[in-house]
N, C-alpha and C. Protein backbone atom coordinates (compact mmCIF):
# COMPACT_ATOMS: atom_id res chain seq x y z
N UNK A 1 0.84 -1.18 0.00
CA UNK A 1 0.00 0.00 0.00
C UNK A 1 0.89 1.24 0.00
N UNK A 2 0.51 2.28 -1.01
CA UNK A 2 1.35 3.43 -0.91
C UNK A 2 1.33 3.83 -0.01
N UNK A 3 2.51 4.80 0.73
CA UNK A 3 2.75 5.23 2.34
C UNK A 3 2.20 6.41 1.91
N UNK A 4 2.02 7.36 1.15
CA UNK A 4 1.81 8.62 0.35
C UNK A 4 3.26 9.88 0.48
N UNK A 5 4.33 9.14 0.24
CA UNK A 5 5.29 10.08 0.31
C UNK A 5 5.77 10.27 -0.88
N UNK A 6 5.75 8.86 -1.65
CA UNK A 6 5.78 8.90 -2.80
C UNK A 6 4.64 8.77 -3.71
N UNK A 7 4.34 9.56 -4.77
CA UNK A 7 3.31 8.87 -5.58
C UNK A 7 3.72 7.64 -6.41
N UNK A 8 2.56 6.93 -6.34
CA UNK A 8 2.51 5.56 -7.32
C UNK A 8 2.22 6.33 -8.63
N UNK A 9 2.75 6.92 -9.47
CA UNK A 9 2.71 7.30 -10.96
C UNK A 9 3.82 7.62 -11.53
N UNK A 10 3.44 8.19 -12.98
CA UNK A 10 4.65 8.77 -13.60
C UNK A 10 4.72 10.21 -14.08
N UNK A 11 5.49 11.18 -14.18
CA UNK A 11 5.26 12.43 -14.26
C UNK A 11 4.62 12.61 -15.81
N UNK A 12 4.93 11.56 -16.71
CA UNK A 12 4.25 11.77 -17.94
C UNK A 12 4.60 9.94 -18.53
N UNK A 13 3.83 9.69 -19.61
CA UNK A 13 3.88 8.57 -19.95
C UNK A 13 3.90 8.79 -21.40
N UNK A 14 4.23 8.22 -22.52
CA UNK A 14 4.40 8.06 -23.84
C UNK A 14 3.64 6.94 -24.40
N UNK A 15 2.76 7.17 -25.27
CA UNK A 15 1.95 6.01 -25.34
C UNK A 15 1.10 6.30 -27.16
N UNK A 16 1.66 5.21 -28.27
CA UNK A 16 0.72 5.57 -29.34
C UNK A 16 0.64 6.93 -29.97
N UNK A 17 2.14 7.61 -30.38
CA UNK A 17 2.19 8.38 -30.56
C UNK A 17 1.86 9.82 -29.62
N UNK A 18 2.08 9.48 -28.28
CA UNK A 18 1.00 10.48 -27.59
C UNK A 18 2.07 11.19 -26.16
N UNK A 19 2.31 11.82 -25.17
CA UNK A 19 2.85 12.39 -23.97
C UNK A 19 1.79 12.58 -23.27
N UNK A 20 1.63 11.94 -22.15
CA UNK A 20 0.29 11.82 -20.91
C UNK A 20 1.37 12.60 -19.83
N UNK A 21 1.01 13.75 -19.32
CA UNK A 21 1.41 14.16 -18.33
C UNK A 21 1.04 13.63 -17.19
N UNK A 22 0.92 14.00 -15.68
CA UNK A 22 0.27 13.80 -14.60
C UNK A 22 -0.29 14.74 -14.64
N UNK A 23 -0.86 15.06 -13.59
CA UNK A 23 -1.26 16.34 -12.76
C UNK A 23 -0.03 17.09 -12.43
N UNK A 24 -0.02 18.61 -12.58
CA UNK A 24 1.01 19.25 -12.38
C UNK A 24 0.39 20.37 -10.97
N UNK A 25 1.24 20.16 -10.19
CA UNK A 25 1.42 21.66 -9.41
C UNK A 25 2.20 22.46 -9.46
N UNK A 26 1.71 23.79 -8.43
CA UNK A 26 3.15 24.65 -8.51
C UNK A 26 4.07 24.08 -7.54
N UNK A 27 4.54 23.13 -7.79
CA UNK A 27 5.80 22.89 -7.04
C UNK A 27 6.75 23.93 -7.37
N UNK A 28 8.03 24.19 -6.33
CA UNK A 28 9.07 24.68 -6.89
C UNK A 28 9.96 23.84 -7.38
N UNK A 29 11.36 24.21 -7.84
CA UNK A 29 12.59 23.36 -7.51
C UNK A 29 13.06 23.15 -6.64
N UNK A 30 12.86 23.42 -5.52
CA UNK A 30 12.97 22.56 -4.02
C UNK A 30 11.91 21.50 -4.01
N UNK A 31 10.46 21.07 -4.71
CA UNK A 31 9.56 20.51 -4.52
C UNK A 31 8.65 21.14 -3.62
N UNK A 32 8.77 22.24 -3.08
CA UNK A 32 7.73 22.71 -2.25
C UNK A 32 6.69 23.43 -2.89
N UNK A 33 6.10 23.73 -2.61
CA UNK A 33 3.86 23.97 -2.84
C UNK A 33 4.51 25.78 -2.55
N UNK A 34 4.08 25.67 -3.95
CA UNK A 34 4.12 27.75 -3.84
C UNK A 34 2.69 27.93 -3.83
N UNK A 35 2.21 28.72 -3.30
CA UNK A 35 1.00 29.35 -2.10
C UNK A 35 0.84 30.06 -2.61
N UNK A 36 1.41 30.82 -3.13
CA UNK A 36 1.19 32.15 -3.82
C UNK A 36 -0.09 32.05 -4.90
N UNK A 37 -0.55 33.67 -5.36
CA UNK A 37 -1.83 33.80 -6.27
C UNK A 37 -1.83 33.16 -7.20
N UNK A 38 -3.18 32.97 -8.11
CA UNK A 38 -3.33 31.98 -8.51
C UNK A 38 -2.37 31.94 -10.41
N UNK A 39 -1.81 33.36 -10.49
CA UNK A 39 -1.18 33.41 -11.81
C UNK A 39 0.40 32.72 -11.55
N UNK A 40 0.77 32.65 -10.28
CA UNK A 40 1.84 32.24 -9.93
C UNK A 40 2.17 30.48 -9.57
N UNK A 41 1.19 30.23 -9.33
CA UNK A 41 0.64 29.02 -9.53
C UNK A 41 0.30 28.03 -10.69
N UNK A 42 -0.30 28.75 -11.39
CA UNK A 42 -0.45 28.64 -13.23
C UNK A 42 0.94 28.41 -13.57
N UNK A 43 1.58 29.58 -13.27
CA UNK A 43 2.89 29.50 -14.15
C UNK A 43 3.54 28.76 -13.84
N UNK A 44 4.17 28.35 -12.55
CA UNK A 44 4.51 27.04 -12.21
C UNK A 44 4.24 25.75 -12.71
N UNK A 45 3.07 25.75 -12.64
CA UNK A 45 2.25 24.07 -13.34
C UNK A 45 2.78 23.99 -14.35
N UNK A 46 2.84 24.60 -15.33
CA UNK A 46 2.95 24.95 -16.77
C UNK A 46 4.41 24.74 -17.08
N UNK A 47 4.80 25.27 -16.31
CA UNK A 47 6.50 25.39 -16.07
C UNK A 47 7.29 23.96 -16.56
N UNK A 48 6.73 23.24 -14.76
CA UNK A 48 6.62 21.97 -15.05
C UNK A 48 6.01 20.51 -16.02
N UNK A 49 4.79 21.29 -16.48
CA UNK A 49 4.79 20.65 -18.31
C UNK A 49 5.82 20.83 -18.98
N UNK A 50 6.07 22.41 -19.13
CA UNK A 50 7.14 22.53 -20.01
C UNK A 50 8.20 21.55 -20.13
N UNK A 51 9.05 21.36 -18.81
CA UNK A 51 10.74 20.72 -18.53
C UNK A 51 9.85 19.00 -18.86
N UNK A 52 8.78 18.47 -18.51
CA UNK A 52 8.43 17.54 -19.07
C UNK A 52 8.37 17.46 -20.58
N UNK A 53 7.91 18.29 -21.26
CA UNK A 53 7.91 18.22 -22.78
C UNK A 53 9.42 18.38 -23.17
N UNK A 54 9.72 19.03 -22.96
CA UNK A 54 11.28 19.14 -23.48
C UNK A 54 11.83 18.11 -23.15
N UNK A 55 12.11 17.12 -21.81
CA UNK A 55 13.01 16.02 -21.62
C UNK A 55 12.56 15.03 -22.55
N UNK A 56 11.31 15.54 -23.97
CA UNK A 56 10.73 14.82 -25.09
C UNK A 56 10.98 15.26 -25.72
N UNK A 57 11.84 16.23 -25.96
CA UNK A 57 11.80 17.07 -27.41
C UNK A 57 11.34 17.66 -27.93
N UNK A 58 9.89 17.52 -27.32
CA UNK A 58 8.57 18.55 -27.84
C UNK A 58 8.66 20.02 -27.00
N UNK A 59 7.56 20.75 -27.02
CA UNK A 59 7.21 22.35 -27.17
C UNK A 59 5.61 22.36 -26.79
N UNK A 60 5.26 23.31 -26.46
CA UNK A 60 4.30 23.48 -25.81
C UNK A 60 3.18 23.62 -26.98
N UNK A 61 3.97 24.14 -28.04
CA UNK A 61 3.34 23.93 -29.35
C UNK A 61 2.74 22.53 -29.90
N UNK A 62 3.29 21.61 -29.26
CA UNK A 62 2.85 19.66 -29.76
C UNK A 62 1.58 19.51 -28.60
N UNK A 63 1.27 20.17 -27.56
CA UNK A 63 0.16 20.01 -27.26
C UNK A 63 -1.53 19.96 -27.40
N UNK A 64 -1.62 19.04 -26.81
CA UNK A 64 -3.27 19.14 -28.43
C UNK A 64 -4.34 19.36 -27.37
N UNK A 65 -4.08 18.70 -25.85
CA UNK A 65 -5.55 18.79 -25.11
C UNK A 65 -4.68 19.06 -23.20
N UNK A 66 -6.24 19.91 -22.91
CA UNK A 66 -5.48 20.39 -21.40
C UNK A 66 -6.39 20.11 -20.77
N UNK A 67 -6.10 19.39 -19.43
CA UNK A 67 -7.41 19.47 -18.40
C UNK A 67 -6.97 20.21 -17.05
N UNK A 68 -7.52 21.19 -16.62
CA UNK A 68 -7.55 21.98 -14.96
C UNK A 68 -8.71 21.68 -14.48
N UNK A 69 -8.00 22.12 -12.86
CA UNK A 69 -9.03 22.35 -12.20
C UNK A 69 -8.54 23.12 -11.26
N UNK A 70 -9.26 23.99 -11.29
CA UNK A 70 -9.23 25.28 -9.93
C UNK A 70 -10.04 25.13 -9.03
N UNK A 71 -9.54 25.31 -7.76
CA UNK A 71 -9.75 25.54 -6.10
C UNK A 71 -11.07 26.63 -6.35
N UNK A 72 -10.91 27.62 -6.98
CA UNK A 72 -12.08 28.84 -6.66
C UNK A 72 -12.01 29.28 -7.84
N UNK A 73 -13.80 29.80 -8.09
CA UNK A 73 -14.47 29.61 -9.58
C UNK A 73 -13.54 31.38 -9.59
N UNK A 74 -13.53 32.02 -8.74
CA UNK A 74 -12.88 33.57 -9.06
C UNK A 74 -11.48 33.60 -9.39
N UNK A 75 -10.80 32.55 -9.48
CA UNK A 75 -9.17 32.49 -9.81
C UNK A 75 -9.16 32.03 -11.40
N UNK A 76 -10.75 32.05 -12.26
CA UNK A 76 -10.59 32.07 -13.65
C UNK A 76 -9.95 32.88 -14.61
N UNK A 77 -9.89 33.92 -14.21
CA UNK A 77 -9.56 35.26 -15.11
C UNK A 77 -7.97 35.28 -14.77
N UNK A 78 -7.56 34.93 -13.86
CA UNK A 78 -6.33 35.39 -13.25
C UNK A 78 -5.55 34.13 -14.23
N UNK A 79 -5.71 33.06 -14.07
CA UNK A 79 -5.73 31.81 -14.48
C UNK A 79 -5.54 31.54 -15.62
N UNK A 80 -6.74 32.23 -16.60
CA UNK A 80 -6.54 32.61 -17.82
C UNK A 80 -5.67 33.35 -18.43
N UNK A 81 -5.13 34.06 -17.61
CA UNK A 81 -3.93 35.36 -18.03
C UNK A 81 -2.96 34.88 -18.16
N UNK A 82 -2.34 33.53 -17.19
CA UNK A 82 -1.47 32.78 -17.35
C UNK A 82 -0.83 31.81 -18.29
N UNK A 83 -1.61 31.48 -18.49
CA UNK A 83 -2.34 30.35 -19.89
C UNK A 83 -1.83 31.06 -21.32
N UNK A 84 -2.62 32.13 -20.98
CA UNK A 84 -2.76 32.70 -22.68
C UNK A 84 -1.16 33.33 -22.51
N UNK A 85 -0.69 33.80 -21.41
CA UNK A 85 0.76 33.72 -21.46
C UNK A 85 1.79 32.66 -22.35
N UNK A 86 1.38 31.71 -21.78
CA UNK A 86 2.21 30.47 -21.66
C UNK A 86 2.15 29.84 -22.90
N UNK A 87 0.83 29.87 -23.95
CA UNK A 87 0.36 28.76 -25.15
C UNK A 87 0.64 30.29 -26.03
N UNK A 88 0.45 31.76 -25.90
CA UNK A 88 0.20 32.42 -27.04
C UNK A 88 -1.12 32.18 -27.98
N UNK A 89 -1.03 32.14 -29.36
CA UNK A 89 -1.84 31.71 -30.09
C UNK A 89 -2.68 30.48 -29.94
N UNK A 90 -1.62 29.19 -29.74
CA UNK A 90 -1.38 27.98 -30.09
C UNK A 90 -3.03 27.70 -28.91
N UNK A 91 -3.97 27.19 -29.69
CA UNK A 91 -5.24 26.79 -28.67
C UNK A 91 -5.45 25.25 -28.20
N UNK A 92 -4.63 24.37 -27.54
CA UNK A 92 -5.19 23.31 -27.87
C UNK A 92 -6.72 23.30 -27.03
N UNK A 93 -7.29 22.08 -27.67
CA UNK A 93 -8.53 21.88 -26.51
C UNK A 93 -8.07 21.84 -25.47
N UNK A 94 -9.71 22.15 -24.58
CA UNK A 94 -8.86 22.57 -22.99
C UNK A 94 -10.68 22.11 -22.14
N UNK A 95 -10.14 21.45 -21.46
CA UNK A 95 -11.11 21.48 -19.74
C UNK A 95 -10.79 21.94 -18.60
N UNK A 96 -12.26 22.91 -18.43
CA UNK A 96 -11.18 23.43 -16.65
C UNK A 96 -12.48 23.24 -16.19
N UNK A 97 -12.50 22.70 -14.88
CA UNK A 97 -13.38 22.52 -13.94
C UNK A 97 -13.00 23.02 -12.31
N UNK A 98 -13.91 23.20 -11.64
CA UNK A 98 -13.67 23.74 -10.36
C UNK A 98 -13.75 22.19 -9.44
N UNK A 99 -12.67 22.12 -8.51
CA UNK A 99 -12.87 20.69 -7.65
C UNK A 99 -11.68 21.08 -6.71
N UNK A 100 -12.23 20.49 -5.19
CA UNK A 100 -11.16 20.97 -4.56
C UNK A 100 -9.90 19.90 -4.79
N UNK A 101 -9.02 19.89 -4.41
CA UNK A 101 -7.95 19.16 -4.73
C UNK A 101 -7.09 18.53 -3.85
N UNK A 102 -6.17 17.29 -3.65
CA UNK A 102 -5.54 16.68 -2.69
C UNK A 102 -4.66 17.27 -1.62
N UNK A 103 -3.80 18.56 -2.27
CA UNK A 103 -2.79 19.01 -1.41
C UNK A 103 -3.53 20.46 -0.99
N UNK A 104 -3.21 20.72 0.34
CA UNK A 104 -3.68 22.24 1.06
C UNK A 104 -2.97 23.31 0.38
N UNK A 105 -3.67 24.23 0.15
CA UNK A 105 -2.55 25.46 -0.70
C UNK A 105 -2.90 25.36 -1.95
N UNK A 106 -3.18 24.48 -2.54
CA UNK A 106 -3.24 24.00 -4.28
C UNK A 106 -4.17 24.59 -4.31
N UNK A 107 -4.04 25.65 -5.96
CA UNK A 107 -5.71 26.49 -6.34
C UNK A 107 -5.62 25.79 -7.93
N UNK A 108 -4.63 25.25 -8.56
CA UNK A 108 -4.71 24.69 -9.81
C UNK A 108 -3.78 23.48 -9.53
N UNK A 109 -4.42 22.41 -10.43
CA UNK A 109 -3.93 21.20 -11.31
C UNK A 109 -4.15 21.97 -12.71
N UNK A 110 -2.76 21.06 -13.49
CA UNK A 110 -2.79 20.83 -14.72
C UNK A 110 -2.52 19.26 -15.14
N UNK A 111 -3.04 19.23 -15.98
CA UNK A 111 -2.48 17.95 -16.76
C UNK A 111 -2.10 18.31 -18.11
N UNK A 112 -1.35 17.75 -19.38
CA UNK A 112 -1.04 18.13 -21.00
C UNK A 112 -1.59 16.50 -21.52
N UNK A 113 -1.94 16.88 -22.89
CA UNK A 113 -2.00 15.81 -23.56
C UNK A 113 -0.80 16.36 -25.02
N UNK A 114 0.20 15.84 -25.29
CA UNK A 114 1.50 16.27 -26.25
C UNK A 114 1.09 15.02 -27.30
N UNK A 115 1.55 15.53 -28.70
CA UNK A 115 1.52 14.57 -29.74
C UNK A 115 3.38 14.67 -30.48
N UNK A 116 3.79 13.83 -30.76
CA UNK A 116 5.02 13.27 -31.19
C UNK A 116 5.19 13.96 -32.63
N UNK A 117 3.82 13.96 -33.45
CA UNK A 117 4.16 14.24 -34.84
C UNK A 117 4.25 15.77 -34.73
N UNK A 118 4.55 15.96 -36.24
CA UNK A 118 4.68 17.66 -36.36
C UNK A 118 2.92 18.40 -36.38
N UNK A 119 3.00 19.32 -35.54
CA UNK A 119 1.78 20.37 -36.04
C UNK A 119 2.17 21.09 -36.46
């Protein structure tokens, strides 16, 4: 039985042409839970897609589908600012839902769905 210190997963999986992320937080590079507002948070998650896509070779550009979920329906706009930071143009499909979430402090999950071929 997992002790919960470690998770039983993988930070992303490769599968059928495809990059399955996990769930991303704002961890830092210490691994600690940044607390901070919710654009700072965003950017973090994202962050951490990023250094996942790249240890693939890919770009944030090979992403085709996104799922969130935010802590509080009012951290949308803020949330959004981040995002449209982070992708620019590039739209992949996207789900965001409001749900509270496993760790205290957390106002966003991300997950990526990345494709291998060229877009």
């Amino acid at each position: 039985m997992p002790s919960g210190d470690k998770a039983p997963l993988s930070a992303a999986y490769r599968s059928n042409g495809f990059l399955f992320t996990s769930g991303q937080l704002a961890f830092d590079a210490d691994a600690r839970l940044n607390t901070g507002d919710i654009k700072e948070q965003t950017q973090l998650c994202l962050a951490n897609i990023q250094k996942l896509l790249e240890l693939e070779g890919l770009s944030n550009e090979h992403v085709v589908k996104v799922t969130v979920w935010l802590t509080h329906i009012d951290d949308f706009a803020g949330f959004n600012a981040a995002y449209i930071e982070f992708f620019g143009g590039h739209r992949p499909a996207r789900s965001t839902v409001r749900s509270d979430l496993m760790l205290p402090g957390a106002r966003v999950e991300i997950e990526a769905v990345a494709t291998y071929q060229e877009v």
